[in-house]
Protein backbone atom coordinates (compact mmCIF):
# COMPACT_ATOMS: atom_id res chain seq x y z
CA UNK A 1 0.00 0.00 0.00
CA UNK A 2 3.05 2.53 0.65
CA UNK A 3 3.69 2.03 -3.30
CA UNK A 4 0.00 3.44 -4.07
CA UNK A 5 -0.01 6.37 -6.84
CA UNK A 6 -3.21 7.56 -6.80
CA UNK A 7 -6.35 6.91 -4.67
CA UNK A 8 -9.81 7.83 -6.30
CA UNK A 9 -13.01 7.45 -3.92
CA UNK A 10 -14.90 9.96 -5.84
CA UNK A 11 -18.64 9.94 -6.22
CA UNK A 12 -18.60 7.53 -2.49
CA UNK A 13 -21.17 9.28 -0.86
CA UNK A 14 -20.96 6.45 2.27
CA UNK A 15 -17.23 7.89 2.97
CA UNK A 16 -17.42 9.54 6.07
CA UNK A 17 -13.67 9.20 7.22
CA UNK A 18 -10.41 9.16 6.24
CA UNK A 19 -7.97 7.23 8.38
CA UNK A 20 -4.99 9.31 9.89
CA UNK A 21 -2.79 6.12 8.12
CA UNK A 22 -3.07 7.92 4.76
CA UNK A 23 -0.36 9.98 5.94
CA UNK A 24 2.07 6.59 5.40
CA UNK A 25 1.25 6.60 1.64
CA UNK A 26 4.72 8.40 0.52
CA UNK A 27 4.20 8.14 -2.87
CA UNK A 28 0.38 9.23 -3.32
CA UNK A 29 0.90 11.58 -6.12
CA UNK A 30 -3.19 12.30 -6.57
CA UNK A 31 -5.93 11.82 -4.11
CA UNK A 32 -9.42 12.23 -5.49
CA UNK A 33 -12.29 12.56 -2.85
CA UNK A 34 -14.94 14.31 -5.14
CA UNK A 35 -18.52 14.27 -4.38
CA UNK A 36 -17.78 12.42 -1.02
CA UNK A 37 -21.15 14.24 0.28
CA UNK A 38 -20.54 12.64 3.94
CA UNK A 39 -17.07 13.16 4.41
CA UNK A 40 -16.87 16.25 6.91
CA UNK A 41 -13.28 16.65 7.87
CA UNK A 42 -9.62 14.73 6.73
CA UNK A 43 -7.10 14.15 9.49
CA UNK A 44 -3.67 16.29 10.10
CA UNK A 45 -2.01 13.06 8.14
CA UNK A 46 -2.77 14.34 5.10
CA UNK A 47 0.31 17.30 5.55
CA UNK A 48 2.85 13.87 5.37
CA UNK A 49 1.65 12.92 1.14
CA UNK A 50 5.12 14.60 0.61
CA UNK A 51 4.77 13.64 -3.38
CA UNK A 52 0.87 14.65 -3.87
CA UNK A 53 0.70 16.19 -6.65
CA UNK A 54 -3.23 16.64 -6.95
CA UNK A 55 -5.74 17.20 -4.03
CA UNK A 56 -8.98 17.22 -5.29
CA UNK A 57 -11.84 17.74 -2.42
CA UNK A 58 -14.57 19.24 -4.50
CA UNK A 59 -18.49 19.03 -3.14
CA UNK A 60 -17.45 17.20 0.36
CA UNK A 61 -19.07 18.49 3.06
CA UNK A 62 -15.66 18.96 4.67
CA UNK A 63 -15.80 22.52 7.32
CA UNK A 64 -11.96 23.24 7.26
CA UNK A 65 -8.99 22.41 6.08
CA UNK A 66 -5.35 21.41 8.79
CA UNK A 67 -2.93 23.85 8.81
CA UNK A 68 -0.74 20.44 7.62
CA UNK A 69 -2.08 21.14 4.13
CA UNK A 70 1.55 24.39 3.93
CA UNK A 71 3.34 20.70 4.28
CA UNK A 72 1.95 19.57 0.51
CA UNK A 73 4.87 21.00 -1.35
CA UNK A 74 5.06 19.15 -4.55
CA UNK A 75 1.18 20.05 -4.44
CA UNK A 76 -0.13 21.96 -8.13
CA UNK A 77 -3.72 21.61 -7.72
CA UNK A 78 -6.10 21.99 -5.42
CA UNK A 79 -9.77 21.61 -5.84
CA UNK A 80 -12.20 22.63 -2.76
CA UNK A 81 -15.31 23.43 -4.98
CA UNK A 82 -18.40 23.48 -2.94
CA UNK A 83 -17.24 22.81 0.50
CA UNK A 84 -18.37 24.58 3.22
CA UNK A 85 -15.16 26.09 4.53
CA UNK A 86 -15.61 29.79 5.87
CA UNK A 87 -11.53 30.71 5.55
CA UNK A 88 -8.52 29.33 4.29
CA UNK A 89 -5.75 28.15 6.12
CA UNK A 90 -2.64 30.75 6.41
CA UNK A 91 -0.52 27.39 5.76
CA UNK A 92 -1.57 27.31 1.99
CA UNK A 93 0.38 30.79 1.58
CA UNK A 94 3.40 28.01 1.93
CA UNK A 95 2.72 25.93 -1.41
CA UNK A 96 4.88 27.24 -3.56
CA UNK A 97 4.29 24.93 -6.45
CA UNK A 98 0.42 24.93 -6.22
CA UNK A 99 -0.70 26.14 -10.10
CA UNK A 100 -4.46 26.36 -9.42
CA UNK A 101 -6.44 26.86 -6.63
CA UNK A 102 -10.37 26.39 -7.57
CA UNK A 103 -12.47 27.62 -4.35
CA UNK A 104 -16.03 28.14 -6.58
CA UNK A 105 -19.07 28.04 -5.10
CA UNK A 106 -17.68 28.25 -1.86
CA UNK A 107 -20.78 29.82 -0.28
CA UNK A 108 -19.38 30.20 2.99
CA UNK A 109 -15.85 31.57 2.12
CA UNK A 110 -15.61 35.17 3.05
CA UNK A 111 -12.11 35.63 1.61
CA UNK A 112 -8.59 34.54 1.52
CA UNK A 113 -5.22 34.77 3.53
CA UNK A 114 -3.19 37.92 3.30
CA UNK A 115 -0.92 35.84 2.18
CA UNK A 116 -2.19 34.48 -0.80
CA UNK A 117 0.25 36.73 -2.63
CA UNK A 118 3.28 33.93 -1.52
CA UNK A 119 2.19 31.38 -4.50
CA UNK A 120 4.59 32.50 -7.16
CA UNK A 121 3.23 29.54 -9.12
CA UNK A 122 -0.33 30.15 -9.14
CA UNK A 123 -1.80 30.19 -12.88
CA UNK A 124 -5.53 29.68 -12.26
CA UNK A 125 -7.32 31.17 -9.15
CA UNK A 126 -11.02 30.32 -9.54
CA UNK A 127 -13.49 31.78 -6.83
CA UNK A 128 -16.39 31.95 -8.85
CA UNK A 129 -20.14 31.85 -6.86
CA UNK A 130 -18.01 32.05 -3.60
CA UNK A 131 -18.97 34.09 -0.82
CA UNK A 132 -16.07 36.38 -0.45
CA UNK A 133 -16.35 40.33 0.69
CA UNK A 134 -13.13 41.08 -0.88
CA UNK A 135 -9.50 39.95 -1.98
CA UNK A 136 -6.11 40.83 0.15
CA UNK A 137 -4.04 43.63 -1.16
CA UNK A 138 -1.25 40.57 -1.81
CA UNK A 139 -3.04 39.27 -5.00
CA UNK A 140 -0.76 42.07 -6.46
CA UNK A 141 2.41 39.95 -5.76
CA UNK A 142 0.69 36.58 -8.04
CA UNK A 143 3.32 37.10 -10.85
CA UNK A 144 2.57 34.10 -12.68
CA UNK A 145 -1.28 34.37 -13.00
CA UNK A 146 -3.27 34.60 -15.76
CA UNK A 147 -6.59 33.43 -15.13
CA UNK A 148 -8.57 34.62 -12.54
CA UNK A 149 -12.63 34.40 -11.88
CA UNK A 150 -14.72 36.08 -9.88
CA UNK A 151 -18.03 35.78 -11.57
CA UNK A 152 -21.44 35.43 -9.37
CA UNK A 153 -19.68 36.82 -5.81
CA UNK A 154 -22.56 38.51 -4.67
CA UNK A 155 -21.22 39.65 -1.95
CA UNK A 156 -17.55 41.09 -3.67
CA UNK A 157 -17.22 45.04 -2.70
CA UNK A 158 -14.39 45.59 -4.76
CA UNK A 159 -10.91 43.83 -5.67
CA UNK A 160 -7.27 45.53 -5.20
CA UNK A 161 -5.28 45.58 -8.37
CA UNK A 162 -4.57 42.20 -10.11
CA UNK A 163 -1.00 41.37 -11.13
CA UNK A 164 -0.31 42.36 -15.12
CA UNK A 165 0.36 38.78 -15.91
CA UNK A 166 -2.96 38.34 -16.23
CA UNK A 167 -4.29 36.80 -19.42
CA UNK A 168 -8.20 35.93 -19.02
CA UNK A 169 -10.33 37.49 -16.54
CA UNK A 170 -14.58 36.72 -15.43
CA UNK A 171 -15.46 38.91 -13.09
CA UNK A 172 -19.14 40.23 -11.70
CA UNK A 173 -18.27 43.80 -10.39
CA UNK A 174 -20.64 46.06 -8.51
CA UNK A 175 -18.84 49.36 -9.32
CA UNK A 176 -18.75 52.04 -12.15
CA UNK A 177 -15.53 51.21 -13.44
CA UNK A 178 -12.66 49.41 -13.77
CA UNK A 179 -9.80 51.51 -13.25
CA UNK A 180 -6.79 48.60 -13.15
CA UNK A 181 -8.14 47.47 -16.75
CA UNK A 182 -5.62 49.22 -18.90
CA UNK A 183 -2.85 48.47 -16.57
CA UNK A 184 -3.58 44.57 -17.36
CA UNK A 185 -1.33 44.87 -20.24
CA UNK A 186 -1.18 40.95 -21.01
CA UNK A 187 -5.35 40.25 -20.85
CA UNK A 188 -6.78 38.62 -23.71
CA UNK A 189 -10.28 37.75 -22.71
CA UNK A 190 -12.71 39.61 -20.60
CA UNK A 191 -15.45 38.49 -19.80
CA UNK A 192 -18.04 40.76 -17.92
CA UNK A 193 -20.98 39.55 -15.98
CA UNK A 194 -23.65 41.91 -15.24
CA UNK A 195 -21.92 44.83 -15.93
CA UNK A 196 -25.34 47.17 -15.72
CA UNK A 197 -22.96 49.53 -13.14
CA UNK A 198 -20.36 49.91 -15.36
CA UNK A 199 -20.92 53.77 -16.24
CA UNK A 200 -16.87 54.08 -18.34
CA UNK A 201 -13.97 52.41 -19.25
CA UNK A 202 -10.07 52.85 -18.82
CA UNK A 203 -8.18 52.62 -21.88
CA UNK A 204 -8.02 49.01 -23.23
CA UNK A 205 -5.50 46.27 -23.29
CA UNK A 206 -4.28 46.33 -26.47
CA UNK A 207 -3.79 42.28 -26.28
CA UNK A 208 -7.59 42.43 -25.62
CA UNK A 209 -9.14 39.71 -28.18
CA UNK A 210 -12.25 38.83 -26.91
CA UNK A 211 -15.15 40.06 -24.60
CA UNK A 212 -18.10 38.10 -23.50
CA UNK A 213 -20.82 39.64 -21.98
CA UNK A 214 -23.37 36.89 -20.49
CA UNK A 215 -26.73 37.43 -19.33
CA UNK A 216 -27.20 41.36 -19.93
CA UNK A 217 -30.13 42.83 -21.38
CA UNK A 218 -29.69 44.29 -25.02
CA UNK A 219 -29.54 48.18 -23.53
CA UNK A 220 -26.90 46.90 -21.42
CA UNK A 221 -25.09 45.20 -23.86
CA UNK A 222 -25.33 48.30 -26.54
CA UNK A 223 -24.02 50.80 -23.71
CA UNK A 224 -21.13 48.97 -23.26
CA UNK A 225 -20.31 48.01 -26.89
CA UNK A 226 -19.92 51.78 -27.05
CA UNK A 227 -18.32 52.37 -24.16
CA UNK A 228 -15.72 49.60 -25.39
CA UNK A 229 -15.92 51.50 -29.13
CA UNK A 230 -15.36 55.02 -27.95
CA UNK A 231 -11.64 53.75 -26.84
CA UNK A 232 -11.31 53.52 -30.51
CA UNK A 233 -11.77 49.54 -30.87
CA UNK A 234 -14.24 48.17 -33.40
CA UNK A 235 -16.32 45.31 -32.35
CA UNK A 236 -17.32 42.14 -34.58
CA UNK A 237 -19.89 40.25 -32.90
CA UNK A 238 -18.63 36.91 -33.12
CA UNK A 239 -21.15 34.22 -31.87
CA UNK A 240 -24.34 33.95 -29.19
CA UNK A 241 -23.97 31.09 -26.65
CA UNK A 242 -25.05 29.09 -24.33
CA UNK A 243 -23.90 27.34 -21.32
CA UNK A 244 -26.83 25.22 -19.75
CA UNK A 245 -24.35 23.99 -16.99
CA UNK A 246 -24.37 27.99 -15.41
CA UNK A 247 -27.69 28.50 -17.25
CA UNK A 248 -26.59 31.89 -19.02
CA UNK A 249 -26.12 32.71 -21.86
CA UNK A 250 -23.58 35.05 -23.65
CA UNK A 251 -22.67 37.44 -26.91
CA UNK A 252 -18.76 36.75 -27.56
CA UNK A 253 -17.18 39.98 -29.23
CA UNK A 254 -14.06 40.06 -31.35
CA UNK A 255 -12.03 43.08 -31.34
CA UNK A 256 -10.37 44.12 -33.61
């Protein structure tokens, strides 16, 4: 058993434990406990998977996460869709080769450690449908991100400035504008949900490719086709969309 790779108990909605002898399997590289609905906590063990590569925890009903989980250093993703956690450990500021951190739909999360801005690997920071009030001022400091969502966070006041690196970005945001837009020198994609309080526009990225604008009304949509046109970009409306699995849909813009 020491020898075992990778343990998948997805979908094993009986699982309502995790022995504190997982920490002997030194050469787990990917532990899958997805859709475990009954599993509520995993033991202080887990900080000793030295090679674990993957730690995917999405839709448990697990409350918090060990401080053990800084110990994970090989770790590159980790997946805590779902779960009812209400903060993050400080400990994951320590995983310095994690690559993407997916915390949507995290209902109960009401933001992240200060120092979040420690992963100088982190690529993907998903936090979509979560519950947080805000991001630290440290999200600056992510120099290798490029995709970052924070679509349907109802209860988002505002975000500091992201890092330039970034490439894609989904965001829902309550506020007239978006003054760190033209300073995102690298973004490709934006994709703009609800953006009814969006009253003017920075100048744009000129790496900006494509803008999606899901679920606005067709006033909403034409106001900010001209806001995006009045910074001198023209606009070829690409394709209309649908996603059923988010049940919106979306007009994808080329700009040219």
């Amino acid at each position: 058993m020491e020898a075992l790779e990778t343990l998948d108990a997805s979908g094993c909605e009986s699982l309502t434990r995790i022995s504190s002898s997982i920490g002997n399997l030194a050469s787990m590289s990917r532990l899958d406990l997805v859709a475990c609905q009954s599993l509520t906590e995993i033991p202080d063990s887990i900080g000793k998977l030295a090679s674990l590569n993957e730690l995917r925890l999405a839709w448990t009903s697990i409350t918090k996460l060990p401080e053990s989980i800084g110990n994970l250093q090989n770790l590159r993703i980790l997946d805590i869709r779902g779960i009812p956690v209400t903060e993050l450990p400080s400990a994951i500021g320590m995983l310095a080769k994690l690559q993407v951190l997916s915390a949507s739909c995290c209902c109960n999360l009401q933001g992240l450690p200060n120092n979040i801005g420690e992963l100088v690997s982190l690529n993907e920071l998903y936090l979509g449908g979560s519950g947080i009030l805000g991001l630290p001022e440290s999200i600056s400091k992510l120099s290798s991100l490029q995709h970052l969502s924070v679509k349907f966070c109802e209860n988002l006041r505002g975000i500091p400035e992201p890092p330039s690196s970034l490439t894609a970005l989904h965001i829902t945001f309550p506020s007239p504008s978006l003054p760190f837009l033209s300073k995102l020198t690298l973004l490709e994609e934006l994709t703009l949900f609800d953006c009814r309080p969006l009253e003017c526009l920075p100048e744009l990225p000129v790496r900006l490719s494509k803008v999606s604008l899901p679920s606005v009304n067709l006033s909403s949509e034409a106001r900010l086709c001209q806001l995006i046109r009045d910074k001198s970009f023209r606009l070829r409306k690409a394709t209309r969309c649908s996603h059923s699995a988010w049940v919106w849909s979306c007009t994808l813009y080329d700009i040219e």
